[in-house]
PDB file of N, CA and C in Angstrom:
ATOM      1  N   UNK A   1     -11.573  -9.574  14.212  1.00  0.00           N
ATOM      2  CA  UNK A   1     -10.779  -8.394  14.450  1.00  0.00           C
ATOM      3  C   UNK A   1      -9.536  -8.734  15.259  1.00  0.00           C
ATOM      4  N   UNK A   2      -9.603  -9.496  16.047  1.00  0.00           N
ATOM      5  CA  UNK A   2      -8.281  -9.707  17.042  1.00  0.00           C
ATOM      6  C   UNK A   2      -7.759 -10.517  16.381  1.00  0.00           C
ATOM      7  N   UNK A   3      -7.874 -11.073  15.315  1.00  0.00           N
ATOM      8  CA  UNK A   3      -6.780 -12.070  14.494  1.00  0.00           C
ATOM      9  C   UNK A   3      -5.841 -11.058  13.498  1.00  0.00           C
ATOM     10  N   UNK A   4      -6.055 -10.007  13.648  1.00  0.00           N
ATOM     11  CA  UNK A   4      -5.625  -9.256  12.484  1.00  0.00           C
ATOM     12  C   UNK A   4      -6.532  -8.799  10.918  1.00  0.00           C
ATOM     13  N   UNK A   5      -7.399  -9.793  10.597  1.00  0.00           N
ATOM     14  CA  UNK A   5      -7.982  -9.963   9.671  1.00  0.00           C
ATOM     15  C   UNK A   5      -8.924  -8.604   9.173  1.00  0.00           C
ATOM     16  N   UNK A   6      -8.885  -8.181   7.786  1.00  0.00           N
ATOM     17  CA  UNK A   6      -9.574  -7.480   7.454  1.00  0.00           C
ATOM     18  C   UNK A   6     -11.254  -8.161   7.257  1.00  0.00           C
ATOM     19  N   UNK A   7     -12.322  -7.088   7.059  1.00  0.00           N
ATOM     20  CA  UNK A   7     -13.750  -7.186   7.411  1.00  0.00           C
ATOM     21  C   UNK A   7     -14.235  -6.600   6.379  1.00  0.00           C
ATOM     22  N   UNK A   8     -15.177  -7.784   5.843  1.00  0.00           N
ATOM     23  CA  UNK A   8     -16.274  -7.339   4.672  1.00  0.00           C
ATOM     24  C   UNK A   8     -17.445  -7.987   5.448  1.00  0.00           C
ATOM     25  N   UNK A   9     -18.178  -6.021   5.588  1.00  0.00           N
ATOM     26  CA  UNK A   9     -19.339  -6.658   6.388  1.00  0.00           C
ATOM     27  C   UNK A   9     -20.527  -5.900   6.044  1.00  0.00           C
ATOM     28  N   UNK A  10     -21.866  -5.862   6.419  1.00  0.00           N
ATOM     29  CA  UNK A  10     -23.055  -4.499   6.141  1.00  0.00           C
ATOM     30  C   UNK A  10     -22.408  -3.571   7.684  1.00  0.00           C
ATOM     31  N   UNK A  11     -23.044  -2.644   7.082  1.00  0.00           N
ATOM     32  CA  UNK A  11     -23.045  -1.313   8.894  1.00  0.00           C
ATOM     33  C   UNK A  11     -24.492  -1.034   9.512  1.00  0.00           C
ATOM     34  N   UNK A  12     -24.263  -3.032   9.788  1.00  0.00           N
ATOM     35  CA  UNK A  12     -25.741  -2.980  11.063  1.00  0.00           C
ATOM     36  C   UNK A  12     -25.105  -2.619  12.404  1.00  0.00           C
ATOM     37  N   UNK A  13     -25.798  -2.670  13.231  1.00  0.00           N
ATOM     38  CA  UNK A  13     -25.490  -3.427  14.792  1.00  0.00           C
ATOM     39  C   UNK A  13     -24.065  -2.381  15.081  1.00  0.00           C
ATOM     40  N   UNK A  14     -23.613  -3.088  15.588  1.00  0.00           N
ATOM     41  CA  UNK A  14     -22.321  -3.165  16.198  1.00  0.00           C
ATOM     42  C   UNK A  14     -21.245  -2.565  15.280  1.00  0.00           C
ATOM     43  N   UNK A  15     -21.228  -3.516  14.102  1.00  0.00           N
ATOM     44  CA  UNK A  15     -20.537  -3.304  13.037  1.00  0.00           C
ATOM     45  C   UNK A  15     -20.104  -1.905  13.001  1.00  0.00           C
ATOM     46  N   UNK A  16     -21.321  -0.864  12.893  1.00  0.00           N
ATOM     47  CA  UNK A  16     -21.073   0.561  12.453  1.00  0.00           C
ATOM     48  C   UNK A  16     -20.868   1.154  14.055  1.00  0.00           C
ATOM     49  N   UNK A  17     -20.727   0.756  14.785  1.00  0.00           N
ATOM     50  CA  UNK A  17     -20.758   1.604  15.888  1.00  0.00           C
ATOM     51  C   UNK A  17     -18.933   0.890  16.311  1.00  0.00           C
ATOM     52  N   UNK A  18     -18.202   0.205  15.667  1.00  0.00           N
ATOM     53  CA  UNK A  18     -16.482  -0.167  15.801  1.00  0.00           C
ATOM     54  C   UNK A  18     -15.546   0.100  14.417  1.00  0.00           C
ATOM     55  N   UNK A  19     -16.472  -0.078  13.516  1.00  0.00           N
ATOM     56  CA  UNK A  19     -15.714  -0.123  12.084  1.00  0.00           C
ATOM     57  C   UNK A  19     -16.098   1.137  11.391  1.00  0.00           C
ATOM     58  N   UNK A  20     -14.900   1.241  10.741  1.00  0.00           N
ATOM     59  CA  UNK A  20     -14.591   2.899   9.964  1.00  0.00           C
ATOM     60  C   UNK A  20     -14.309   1.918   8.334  1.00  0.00           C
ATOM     61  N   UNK A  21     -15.171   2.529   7.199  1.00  0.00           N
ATOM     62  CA  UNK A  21     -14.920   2.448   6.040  1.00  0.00           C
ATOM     63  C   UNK A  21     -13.571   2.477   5.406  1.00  0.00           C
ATOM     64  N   UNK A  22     -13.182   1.680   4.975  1.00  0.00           N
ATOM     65  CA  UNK A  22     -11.840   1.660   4.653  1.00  0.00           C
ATOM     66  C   UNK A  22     -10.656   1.690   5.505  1.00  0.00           C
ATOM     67  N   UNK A  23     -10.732   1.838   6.728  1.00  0.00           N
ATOM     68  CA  UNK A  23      -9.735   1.334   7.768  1.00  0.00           C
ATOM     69  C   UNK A  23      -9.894   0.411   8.431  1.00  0.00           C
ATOM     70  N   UNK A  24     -11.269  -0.538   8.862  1.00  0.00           N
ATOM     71  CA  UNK A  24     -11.443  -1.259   9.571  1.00  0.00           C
ATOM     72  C   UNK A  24     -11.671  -2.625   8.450  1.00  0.00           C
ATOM     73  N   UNK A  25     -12.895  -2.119   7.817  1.00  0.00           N
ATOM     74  CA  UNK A  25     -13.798  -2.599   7.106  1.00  0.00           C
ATOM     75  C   UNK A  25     -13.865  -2.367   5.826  1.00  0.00           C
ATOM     76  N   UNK A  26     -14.726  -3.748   4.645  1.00  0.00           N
ATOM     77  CA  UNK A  26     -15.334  -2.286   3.562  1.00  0.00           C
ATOM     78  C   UNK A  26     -17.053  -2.943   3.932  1.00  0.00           C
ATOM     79  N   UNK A  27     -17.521  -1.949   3.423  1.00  0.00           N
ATOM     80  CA  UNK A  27     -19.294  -2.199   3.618  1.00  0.00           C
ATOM     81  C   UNK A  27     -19.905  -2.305   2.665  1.00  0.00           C
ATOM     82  N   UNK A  28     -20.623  -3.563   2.715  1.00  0.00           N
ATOM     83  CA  UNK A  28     -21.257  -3.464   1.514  1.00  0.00           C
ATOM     84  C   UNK A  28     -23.136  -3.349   2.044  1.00  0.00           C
ATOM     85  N   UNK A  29     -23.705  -3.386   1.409  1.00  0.00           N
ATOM     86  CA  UNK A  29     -24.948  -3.141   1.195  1.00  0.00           C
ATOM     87  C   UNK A  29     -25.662  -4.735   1.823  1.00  0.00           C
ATOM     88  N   UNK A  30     -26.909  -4.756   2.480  1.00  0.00           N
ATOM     89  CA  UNK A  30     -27.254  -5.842   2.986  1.00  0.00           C
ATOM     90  C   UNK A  30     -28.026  -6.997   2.161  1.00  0.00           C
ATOM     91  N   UNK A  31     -27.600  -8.163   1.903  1.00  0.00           N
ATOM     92  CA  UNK A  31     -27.946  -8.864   1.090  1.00  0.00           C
ATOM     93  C   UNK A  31     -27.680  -8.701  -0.809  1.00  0.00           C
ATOM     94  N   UNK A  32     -26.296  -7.923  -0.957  1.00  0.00           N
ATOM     95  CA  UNK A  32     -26.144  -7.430  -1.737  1.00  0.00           C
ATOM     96  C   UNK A  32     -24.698  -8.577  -2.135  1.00  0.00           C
ATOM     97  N   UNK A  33     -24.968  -9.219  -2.437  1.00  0.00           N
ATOM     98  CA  UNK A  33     -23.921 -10.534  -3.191  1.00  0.00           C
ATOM     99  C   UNK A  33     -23.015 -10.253  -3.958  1.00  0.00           C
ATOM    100  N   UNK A  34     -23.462  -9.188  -5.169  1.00  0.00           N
ATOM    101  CA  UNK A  34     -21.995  -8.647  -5.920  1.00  0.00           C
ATOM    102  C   UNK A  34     -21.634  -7.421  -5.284  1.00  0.00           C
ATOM    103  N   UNK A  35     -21.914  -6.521  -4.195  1.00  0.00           N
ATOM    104  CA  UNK A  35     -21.408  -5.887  -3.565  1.00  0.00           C
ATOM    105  C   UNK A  35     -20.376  -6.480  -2.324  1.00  0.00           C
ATOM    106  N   UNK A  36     -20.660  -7.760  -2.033  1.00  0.00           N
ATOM    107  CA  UNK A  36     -19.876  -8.241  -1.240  1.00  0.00           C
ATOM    108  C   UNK A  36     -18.627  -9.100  -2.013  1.00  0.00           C
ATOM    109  N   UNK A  37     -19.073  -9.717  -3.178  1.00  0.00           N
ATOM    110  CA  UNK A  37     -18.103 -10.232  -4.114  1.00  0.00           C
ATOM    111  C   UNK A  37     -17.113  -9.008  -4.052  1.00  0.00           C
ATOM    112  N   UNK A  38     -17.720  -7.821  -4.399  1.00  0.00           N
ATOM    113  CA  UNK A  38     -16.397  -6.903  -5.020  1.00  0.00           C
ATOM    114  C   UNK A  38     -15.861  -6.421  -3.631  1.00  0.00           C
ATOM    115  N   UNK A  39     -16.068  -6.281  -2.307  1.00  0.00           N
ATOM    116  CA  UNK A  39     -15.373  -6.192  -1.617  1.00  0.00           C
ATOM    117  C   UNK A  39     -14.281  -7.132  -1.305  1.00  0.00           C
ATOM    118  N   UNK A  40     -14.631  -8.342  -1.240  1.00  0.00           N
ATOM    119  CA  UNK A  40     -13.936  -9.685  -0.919  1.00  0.00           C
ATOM    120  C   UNK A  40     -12.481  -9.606  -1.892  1.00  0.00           C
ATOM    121  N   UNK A  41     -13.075  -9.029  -3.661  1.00  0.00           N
ATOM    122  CA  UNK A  41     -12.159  -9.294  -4.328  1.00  0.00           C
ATOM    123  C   UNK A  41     -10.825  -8.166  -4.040  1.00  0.00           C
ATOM    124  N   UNK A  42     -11.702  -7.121  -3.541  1.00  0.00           N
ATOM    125  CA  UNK A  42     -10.822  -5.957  -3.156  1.00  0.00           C
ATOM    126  C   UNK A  42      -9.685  -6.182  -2.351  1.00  0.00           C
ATOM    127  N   UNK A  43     -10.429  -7.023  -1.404  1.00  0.00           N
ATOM    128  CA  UNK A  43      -9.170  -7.297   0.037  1.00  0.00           C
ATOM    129  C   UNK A  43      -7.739  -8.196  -0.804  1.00  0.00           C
ATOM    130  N   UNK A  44      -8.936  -9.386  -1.330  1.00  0.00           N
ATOM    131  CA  UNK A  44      -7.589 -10.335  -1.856  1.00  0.00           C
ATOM    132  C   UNK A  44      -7.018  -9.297  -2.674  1.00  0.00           C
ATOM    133  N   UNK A  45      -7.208  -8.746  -3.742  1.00  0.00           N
ATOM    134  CA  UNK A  45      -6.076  -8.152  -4.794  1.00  0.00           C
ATOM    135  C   UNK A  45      -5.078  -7.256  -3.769  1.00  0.00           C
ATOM    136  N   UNK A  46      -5.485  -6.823  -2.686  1.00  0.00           N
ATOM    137  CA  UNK A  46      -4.748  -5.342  -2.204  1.00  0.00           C
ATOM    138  C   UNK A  46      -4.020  -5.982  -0.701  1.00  0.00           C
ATOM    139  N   UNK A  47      -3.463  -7.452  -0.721  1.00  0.00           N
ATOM    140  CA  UNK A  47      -3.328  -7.808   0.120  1.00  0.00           C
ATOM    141  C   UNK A  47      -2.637  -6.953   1.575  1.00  0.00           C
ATOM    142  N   UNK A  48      -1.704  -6.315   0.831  1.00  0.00           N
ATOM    143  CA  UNK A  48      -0.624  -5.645   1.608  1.00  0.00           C
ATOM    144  C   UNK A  48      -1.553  -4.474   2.475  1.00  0.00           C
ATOM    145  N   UNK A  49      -2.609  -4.077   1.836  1.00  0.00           N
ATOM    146  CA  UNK A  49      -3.705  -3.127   2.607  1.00  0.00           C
ATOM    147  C   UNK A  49      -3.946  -3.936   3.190  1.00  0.00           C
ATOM    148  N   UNK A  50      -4.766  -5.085   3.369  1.00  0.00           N
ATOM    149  CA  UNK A  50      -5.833  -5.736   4.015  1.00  0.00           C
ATOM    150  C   UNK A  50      -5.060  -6.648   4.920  1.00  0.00           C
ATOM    151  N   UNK A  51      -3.526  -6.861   4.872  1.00  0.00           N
ATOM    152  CA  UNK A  51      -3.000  -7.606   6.008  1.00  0.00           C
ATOM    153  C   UNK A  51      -2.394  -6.636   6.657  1.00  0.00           C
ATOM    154  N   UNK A  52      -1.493  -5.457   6.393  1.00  0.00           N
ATOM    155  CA  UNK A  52      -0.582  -4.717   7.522  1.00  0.00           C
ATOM    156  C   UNK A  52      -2.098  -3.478   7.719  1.00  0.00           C
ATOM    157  N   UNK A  53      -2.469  -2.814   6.668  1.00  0.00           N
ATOM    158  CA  UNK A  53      -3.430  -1.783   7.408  1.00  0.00           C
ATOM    159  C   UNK A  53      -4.767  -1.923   8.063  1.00  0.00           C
ATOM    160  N   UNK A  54      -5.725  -2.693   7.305  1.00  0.00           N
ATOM    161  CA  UNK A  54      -6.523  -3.130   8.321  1.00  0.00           C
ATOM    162  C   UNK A  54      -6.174  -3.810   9.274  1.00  0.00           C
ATOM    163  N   UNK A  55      -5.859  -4.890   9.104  1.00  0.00           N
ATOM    164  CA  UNK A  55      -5.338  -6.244  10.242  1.00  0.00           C
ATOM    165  C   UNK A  55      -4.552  -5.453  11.522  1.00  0.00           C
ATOM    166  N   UNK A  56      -3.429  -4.245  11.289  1.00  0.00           N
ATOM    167  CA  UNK A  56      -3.175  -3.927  12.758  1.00  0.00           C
ATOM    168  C   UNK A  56      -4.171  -2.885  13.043  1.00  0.00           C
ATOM    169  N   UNK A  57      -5.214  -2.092  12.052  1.00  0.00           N
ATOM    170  CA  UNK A  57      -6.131  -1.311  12.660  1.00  0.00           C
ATOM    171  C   UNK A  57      -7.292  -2.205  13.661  1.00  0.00           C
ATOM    172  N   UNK A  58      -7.775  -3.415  12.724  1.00  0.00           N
ATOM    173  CA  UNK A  58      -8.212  -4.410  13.744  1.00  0.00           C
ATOM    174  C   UNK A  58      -7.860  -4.753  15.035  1.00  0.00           C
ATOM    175  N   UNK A  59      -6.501  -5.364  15.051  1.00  0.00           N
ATOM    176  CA  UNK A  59      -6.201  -5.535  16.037  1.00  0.00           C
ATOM    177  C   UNK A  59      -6.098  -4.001  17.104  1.00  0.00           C
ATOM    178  N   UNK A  60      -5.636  -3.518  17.018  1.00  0.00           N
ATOM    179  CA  UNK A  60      -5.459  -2.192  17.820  1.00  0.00           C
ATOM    180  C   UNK A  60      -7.187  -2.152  18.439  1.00  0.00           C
ATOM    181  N   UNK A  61      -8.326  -2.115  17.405  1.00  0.00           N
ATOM    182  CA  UNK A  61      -9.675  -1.856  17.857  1.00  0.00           C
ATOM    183  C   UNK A  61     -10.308  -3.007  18.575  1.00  0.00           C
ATOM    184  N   UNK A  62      -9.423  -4.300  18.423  1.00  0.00           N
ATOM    185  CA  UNK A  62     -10.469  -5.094  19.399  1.00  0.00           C
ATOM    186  C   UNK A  62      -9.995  -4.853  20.474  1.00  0.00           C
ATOM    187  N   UNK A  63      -8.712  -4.592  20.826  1.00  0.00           N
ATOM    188  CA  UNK A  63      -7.921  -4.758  22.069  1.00  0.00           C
ATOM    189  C   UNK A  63      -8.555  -3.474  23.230  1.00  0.00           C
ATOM    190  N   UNK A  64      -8.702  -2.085  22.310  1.00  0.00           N
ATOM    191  CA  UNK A  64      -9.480  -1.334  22.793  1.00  0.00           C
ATOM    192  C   UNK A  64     -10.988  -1.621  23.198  1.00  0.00           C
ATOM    193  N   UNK A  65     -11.340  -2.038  22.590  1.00  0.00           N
ATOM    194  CA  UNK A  65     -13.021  -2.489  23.089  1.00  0.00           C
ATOM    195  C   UNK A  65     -12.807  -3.952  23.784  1.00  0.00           C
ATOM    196  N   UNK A  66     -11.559  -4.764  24.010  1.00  0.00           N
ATOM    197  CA  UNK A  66     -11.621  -5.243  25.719  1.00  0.00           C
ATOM    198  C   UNK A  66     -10.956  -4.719  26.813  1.00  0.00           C
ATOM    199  N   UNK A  67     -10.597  -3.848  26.547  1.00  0.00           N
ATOM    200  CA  UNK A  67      -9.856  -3.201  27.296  1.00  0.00           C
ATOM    201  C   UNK A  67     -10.942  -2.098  28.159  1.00  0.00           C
ATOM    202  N   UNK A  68     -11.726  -2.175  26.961  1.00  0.00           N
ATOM    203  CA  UNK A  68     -13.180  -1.043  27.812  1.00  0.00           C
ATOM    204  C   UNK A  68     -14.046  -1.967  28.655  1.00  0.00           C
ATOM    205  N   UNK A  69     -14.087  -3.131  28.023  1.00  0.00           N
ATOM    206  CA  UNK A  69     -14.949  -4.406  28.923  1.00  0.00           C
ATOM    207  C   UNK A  69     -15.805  -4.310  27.985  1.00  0.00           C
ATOM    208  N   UNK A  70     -15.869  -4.221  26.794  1.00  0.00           N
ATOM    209  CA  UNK A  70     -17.052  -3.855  26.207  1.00  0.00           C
ATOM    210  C   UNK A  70     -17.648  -5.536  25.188  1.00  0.00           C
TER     211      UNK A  70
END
């Protein structure tokens, strides 16, 4: 998240309690391989989403959750 980088991840843990569907993250299903393929492929095709809109929503959210000490 603090690199900018968009996130293909499940909404265990943590994950779902920082990341918002389609602004942070996309989610796929746990242990779900072509659900994570088609996210992955999502980011690469839609670069311009996945580097200026996630990547500064990322960044903006890690900075906030050290900023909380969290």
């Amino acid at each position: 998240m603090s690199a900018g980088l968009p996130i293909a991840t499940t909404q265990t843990r943590g994950a779902a309690d920082y990341l918002e569907e389609g602004i942070n993250a996309l989610f796929v299903e746990p242990r779900d391989v072509v659900g994570l393929s088609a996210a992955l492929k999502r980011l690469l095709e839609d670069q311009p989403r996945s580097e200026s809109t996630m990547g500064r929503a990322n960044r903006q959210e890690s900075q906030r959750i050290r900023s909380r000490g969290l």
